[in-house]
C-alpha atoms as a PDB file:
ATOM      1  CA  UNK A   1     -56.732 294.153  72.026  1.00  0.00           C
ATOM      2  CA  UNK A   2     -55.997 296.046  75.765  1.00  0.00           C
ATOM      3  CA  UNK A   3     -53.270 294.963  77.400  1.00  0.00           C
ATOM      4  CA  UNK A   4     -53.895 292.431  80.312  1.00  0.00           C
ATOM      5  CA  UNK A   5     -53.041 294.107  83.621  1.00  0.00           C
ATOM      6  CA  UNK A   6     -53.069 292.938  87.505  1.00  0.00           C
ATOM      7  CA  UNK A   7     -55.969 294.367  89.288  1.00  0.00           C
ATOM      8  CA  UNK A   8     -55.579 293.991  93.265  1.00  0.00           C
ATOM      9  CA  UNK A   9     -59.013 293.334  95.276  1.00  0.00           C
ATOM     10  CA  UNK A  10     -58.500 294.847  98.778  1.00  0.00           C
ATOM     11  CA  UNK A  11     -60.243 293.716 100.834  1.00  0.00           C
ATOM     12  CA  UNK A  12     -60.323 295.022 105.200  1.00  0.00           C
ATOM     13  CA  UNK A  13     -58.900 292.052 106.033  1.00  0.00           C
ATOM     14  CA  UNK A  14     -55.321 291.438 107.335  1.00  0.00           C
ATOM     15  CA  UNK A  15     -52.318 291.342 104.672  1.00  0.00           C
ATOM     16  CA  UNK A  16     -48.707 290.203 104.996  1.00  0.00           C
ATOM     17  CA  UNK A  17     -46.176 292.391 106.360  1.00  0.00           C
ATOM     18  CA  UNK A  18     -44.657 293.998 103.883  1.00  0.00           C
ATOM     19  CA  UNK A  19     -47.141 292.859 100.956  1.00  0.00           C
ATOM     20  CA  UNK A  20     -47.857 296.659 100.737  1.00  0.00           C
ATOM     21  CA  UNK A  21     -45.175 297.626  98.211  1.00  0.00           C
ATOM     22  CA  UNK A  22     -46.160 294.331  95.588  1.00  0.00           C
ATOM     23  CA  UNK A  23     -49.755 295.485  95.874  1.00  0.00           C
ATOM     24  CA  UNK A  24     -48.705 299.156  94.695  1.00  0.00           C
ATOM     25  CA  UNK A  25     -47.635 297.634  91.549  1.00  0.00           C
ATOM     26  CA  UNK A  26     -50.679 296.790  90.394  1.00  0.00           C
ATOM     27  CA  UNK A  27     -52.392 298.638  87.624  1.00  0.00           C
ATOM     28  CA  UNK A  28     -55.602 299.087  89.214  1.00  0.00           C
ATOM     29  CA  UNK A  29     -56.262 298.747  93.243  1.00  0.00           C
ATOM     30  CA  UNK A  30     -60.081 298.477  94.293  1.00  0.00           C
ATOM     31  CA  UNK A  31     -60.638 298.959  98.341  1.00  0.00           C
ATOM     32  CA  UNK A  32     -63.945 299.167  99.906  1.00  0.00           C
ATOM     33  CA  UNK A  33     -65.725 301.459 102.370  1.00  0.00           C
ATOM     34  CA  UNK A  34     -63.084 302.888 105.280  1.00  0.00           C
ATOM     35  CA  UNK A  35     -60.047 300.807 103.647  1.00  0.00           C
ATOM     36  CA  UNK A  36     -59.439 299.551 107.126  1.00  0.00           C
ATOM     37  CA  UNK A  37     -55.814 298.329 106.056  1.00  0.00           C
ATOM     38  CA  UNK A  38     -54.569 301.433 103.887  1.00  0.00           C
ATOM     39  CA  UNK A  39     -50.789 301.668 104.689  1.00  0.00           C
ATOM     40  CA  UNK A  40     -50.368 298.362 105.517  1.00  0.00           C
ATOM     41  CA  UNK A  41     -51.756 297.260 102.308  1.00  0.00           C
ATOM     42  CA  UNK A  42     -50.372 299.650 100.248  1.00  0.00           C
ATOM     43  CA  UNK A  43     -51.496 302.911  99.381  1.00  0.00           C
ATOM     44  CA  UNK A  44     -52.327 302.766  95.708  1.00  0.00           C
ATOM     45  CA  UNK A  45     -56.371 303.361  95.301  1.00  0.00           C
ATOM     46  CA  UNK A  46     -58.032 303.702  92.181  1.00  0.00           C
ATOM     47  CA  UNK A  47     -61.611 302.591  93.260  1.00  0.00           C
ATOM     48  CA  UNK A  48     -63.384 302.723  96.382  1.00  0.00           C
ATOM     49  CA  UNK A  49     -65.895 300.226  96.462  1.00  0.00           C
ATOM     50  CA  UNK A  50     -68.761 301.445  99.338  1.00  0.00           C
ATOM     51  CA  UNK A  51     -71.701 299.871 100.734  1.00  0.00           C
ATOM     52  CA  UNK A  52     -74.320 302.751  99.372  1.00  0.00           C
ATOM     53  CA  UNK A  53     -77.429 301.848 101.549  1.00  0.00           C
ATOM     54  CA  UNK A  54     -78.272 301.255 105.211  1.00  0.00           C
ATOM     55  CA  UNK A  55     -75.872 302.802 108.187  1.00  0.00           C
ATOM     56  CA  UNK A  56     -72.700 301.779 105.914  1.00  0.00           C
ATOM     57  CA  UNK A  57     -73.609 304.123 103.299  1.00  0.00           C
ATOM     58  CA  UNK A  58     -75.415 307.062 105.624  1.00  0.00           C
ATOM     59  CA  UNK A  59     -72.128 306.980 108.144  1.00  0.00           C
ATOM     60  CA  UNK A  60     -69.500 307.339 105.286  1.00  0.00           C
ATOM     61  CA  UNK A  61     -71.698 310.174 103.847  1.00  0.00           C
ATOM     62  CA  UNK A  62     -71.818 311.886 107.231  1.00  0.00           C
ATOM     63  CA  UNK A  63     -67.980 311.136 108.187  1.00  0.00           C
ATOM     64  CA  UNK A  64     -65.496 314.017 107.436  1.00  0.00           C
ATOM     65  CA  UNK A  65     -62.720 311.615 108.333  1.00  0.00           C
ATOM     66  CA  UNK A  66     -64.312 309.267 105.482  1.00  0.00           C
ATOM     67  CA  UNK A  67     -64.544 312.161 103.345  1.00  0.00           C
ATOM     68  CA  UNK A  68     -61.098 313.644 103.502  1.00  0.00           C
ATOM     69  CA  UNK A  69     -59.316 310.395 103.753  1.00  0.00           C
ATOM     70  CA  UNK A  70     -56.248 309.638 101.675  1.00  0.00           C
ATOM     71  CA  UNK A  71     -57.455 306.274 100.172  1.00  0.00           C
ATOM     72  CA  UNK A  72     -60.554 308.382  99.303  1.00  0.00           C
ATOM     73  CA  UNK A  73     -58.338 310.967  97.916  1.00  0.00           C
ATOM     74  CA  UNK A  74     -56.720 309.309  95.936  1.00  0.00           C
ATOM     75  CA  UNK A  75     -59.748 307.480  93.981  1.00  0.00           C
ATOM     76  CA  UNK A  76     -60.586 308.053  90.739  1.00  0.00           C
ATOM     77  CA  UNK A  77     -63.987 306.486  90.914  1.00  0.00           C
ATOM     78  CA  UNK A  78     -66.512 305.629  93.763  1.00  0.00           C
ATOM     79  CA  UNK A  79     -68.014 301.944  92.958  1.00  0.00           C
ATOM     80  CA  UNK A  80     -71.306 301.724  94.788  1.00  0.00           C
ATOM     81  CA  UNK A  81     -71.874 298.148  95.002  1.00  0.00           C
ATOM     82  CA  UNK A  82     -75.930 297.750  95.278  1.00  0.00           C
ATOM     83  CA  UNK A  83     -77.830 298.446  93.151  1.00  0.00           C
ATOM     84  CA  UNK A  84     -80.804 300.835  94.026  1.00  0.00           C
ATOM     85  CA  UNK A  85     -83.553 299.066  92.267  1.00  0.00           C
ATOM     86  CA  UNK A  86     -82.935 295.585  93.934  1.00  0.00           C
ATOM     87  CA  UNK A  87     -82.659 296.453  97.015  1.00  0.00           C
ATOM     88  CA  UNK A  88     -85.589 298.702  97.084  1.00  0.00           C
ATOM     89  CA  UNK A  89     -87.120 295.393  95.877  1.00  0.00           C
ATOM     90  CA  UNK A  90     -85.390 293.192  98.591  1.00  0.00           C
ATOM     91  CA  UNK A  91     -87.220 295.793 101.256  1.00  0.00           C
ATOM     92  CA  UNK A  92     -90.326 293.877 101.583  1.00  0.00           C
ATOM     93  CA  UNK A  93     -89.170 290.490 101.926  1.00  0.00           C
ATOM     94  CA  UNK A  94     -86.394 291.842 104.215  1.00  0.00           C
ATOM     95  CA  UNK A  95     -89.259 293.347 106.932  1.00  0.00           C
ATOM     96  CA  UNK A  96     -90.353 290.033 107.201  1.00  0.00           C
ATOM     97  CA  UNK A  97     -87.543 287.917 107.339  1.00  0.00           C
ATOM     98  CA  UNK A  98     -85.101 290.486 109.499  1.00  0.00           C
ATOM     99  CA  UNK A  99     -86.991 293.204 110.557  1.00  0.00           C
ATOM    100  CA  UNK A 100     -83.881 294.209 112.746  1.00  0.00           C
ATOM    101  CA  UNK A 101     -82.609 295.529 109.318  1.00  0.00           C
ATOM    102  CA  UNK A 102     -85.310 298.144 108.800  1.00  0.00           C
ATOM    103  CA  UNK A 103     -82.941 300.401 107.455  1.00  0.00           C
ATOM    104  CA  UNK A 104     -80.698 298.162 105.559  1.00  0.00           C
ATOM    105  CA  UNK A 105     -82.393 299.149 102.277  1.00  0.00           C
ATOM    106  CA  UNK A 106     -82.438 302.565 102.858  1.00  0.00           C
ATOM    107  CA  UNK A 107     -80.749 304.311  99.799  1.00  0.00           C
ATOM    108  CA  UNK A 108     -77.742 306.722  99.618  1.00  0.00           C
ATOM    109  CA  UNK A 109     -76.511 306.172  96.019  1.00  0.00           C
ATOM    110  CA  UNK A 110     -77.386 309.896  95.072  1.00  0.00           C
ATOM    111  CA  UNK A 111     -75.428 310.869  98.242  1.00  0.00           C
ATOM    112  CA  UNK A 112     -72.339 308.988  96.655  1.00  0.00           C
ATOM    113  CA  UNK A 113     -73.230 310.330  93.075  1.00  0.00           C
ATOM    114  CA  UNK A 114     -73.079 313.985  94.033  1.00  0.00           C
ATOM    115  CA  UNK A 115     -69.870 313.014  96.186  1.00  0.00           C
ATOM    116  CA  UNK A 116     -68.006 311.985  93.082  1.00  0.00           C
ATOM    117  CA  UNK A 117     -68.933 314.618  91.002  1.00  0.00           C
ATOM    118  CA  UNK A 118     -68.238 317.368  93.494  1.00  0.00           C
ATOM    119  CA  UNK A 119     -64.647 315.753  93.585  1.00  0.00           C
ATOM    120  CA  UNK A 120     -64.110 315.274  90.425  1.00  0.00           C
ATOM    121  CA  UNK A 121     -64.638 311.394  90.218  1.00  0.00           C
ATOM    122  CA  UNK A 122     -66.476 308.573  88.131  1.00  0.00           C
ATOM    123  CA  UNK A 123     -69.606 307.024  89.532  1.00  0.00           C
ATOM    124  CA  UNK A 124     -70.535 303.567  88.851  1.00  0.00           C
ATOM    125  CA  UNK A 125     -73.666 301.411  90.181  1.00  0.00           C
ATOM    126  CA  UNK A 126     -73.054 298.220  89.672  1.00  0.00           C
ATOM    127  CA  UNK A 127     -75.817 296.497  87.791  1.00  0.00           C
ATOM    128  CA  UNK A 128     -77.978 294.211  90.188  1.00  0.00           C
ATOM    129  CA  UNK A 129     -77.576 291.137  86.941  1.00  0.00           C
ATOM    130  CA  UNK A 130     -73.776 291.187  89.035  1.00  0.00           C
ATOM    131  CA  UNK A 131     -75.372 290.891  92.261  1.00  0.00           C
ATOM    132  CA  UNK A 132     -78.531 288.372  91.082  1.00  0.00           C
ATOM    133  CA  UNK A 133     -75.762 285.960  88.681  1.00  0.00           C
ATOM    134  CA  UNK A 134     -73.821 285.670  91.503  1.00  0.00           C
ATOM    135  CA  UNK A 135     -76.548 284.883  94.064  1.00  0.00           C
ATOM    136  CA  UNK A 136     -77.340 282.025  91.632  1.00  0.00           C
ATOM    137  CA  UNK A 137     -73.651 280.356  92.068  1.00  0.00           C
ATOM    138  CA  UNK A 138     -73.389 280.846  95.466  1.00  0.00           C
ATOM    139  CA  UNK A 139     -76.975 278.998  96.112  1.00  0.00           C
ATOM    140  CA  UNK A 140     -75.574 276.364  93.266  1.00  0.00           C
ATOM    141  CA  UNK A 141     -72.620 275.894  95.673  1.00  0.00           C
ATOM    142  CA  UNK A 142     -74.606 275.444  98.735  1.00  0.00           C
ATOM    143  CA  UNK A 143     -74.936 278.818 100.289  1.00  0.00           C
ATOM    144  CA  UNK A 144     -76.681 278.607 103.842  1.00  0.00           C
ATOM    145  CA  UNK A 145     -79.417 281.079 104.057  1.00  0.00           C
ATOM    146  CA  UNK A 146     -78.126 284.829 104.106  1.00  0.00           C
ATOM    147  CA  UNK A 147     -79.130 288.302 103.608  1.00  0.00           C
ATOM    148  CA  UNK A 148     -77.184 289.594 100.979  1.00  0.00           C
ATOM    149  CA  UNK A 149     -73.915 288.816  99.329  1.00  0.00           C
ATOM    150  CA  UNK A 150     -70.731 290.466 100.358  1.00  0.00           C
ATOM    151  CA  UNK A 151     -69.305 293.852  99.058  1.00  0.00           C
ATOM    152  CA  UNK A 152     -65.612 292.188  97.722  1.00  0.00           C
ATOM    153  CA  UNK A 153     -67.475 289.020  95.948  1.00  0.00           C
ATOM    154  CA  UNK A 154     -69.789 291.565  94.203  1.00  0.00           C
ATOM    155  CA  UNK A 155     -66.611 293.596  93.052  1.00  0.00           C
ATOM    156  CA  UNK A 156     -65.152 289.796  92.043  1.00  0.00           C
ATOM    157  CA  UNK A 157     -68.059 288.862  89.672  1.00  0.00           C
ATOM    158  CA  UNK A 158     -68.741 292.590  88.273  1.00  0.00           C
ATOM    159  CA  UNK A 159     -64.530 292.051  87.286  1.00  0.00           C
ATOM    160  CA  UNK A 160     -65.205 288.515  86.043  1.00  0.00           C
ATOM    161  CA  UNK A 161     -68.508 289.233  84.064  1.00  0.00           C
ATOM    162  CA  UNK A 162     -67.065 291.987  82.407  1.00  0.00           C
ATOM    163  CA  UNK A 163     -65.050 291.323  78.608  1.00  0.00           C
ATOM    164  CA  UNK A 164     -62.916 294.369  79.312  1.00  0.00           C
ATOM    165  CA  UNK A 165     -61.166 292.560  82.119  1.00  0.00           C
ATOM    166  CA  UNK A 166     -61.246 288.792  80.600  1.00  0.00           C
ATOM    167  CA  UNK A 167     -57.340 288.893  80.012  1.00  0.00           C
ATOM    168  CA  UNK A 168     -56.190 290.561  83.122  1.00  0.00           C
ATOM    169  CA  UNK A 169     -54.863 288.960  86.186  1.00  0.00           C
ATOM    170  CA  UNK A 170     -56.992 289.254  89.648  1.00  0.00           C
ATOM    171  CA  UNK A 171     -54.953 288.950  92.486  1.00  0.00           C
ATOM    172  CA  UNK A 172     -56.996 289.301  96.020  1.00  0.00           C
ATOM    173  CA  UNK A 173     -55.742 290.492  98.743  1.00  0.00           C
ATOM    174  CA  UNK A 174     -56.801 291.153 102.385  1.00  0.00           C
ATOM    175  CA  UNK A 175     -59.696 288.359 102.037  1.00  0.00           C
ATOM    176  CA  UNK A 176     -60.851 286.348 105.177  1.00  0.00           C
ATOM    177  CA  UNK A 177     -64.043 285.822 104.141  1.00  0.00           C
ATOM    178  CA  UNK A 178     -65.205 285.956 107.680  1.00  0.00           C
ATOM    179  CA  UNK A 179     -67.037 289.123 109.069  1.00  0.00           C
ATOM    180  CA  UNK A 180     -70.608 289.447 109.781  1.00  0.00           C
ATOM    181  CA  UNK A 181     -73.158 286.675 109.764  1.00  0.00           C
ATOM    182  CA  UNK A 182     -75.349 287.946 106.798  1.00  0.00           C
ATOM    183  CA  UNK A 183     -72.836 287.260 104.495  1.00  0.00           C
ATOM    184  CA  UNK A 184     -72.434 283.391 102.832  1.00  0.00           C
ATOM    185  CA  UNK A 185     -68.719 283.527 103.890  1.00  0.00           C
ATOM    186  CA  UNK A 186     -68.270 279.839 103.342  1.00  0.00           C
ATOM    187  CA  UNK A 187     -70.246 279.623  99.929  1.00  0.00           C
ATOM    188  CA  UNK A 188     -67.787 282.363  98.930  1.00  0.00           C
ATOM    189  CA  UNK A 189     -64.679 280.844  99.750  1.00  0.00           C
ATOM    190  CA  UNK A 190     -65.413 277.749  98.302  1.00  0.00           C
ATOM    191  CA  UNK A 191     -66.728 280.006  94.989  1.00  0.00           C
ATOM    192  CA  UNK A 192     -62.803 281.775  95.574  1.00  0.00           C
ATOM    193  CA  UNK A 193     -61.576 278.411  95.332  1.00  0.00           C
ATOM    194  CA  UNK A 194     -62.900 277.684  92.469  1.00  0.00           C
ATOM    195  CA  UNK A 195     -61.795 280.444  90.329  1.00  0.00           C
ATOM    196  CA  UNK A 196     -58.357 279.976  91.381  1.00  0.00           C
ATOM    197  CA  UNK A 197     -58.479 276.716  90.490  1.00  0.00           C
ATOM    198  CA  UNK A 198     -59.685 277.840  86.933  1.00  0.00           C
ATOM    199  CA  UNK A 199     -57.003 280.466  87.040  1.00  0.00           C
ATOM    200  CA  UNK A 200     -59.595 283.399  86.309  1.00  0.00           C
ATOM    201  CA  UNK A 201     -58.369 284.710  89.865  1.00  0.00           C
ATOM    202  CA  UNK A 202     -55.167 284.307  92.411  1.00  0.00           C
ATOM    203  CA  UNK A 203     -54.586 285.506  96.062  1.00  0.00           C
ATOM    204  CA  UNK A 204     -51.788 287.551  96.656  1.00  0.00           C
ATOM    205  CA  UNK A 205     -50.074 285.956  99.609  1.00  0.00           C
ATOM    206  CA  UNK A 206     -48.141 282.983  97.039  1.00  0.00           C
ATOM    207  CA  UNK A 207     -47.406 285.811  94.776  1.00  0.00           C
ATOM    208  CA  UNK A 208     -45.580 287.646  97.694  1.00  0.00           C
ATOM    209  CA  UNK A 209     -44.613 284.736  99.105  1.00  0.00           C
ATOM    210  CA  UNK A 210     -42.982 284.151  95.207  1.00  0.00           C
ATOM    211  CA  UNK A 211     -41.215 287.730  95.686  1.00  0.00           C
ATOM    212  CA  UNK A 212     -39.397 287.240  98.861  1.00  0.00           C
ATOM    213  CA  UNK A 213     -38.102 284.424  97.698  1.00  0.00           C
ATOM    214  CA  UNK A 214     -36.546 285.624  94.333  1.00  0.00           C
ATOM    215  CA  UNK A 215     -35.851 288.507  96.471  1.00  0.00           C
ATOM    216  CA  UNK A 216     -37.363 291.316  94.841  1.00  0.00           C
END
């Protein structure tokens, strides 16, 4: 059997002061996209977790300062969180119901693929039964209508679905679940919630809270 590790969930959001160091000592760090709070939140990466369609994906592509960036650097793998298939299947209904987001759907997993294997990286898409199980829990806890889940809860349930990671410990961090409006926010915090309250998943700030006060 594998050993059970901590995985830290970064999300862009703010951290603790100081939180950086306890977040380094995790055995596997996921960010996502520009890793808004690398430094602050430690500098440990393993995964970069990127939005791989719409402006999202087509601006990191095109971004040099993306490209070259230390959190970048310092992956081992490039997660691209949607999955091609579904959301060229989402495109129709999404012309309809926001045609604002023409482009939303527009696809630049390829763009990430040859990225990763230019520089030496892994490549995962994850699987769209992530993105459609989890779309079924947040509507079973109430979710107000939205376009698509976010980026870090997609990362959460493609963790939790997975046997591989059933004994380890996942500790988010940087989590505010607040951010732009076609995201459930609320139906994901009170999914969070939940699986801390099951003890699949913890948020870091009691754990560092925990470590200042045994002084370590």
């Amino acid at each position: 059997m594998a050993r059970a590790r901590q995985i830290m969930i970064v999300g862009n959001g703010a951290v603790d002061e100081g939180a950086g160091p306890l977040i380094d000592t995790a055995d596997m760090v996921i960010r996502f996209n520009g890793s808004r709070n690398f430094g602050a939140a430690g500098r440990k990466t393993d995964v970069i977790a990127v939005c791989n369609t719409g402006r999202p994906g087509a601006g990191m592509l095109a971004d040099a300062a993306w490209r070259d960036s230390e959190a970048v650097g310092r992956a081992a793998a490039i997660w691209s969180v949607r999955d091609p298939d579904l959301f060229a299947a989402l495109k129709p209904d999404l012309a309809i119901s926001h045609p604002k987001l023409d482009d939303f759907c527009d696809d630049y997993t390829d763009g990430f693929d040859a990225f990763a294997t230019a520089n030496g990286k892994q490549h995962r898409i994850i699987h769209r039964s992530v993105h459609e199980a989890l779309e079924e829990t947040l509507f079973g806890l109430g979710a107000e209508p939205y376009v698509v889940p976010s980026s870090g809860m997609v990362v959460i349930q493609a963790l939790l679905s997975d046997p591989r990671h059933a004994s380890d410990t996942i500790i988010l961090a940087g989590f505010g679940h607040s951010g732009w409006d076609g995201h459930p926010f609320e139906a994901e915090r009170r999914l969070v919630d939940q699986l801390i309250a099951s003890g699949r998943v913890m948020r870091l700030q009691p754990l560092f809270a925990s470590s200042l006060s045994q002084g370590t």
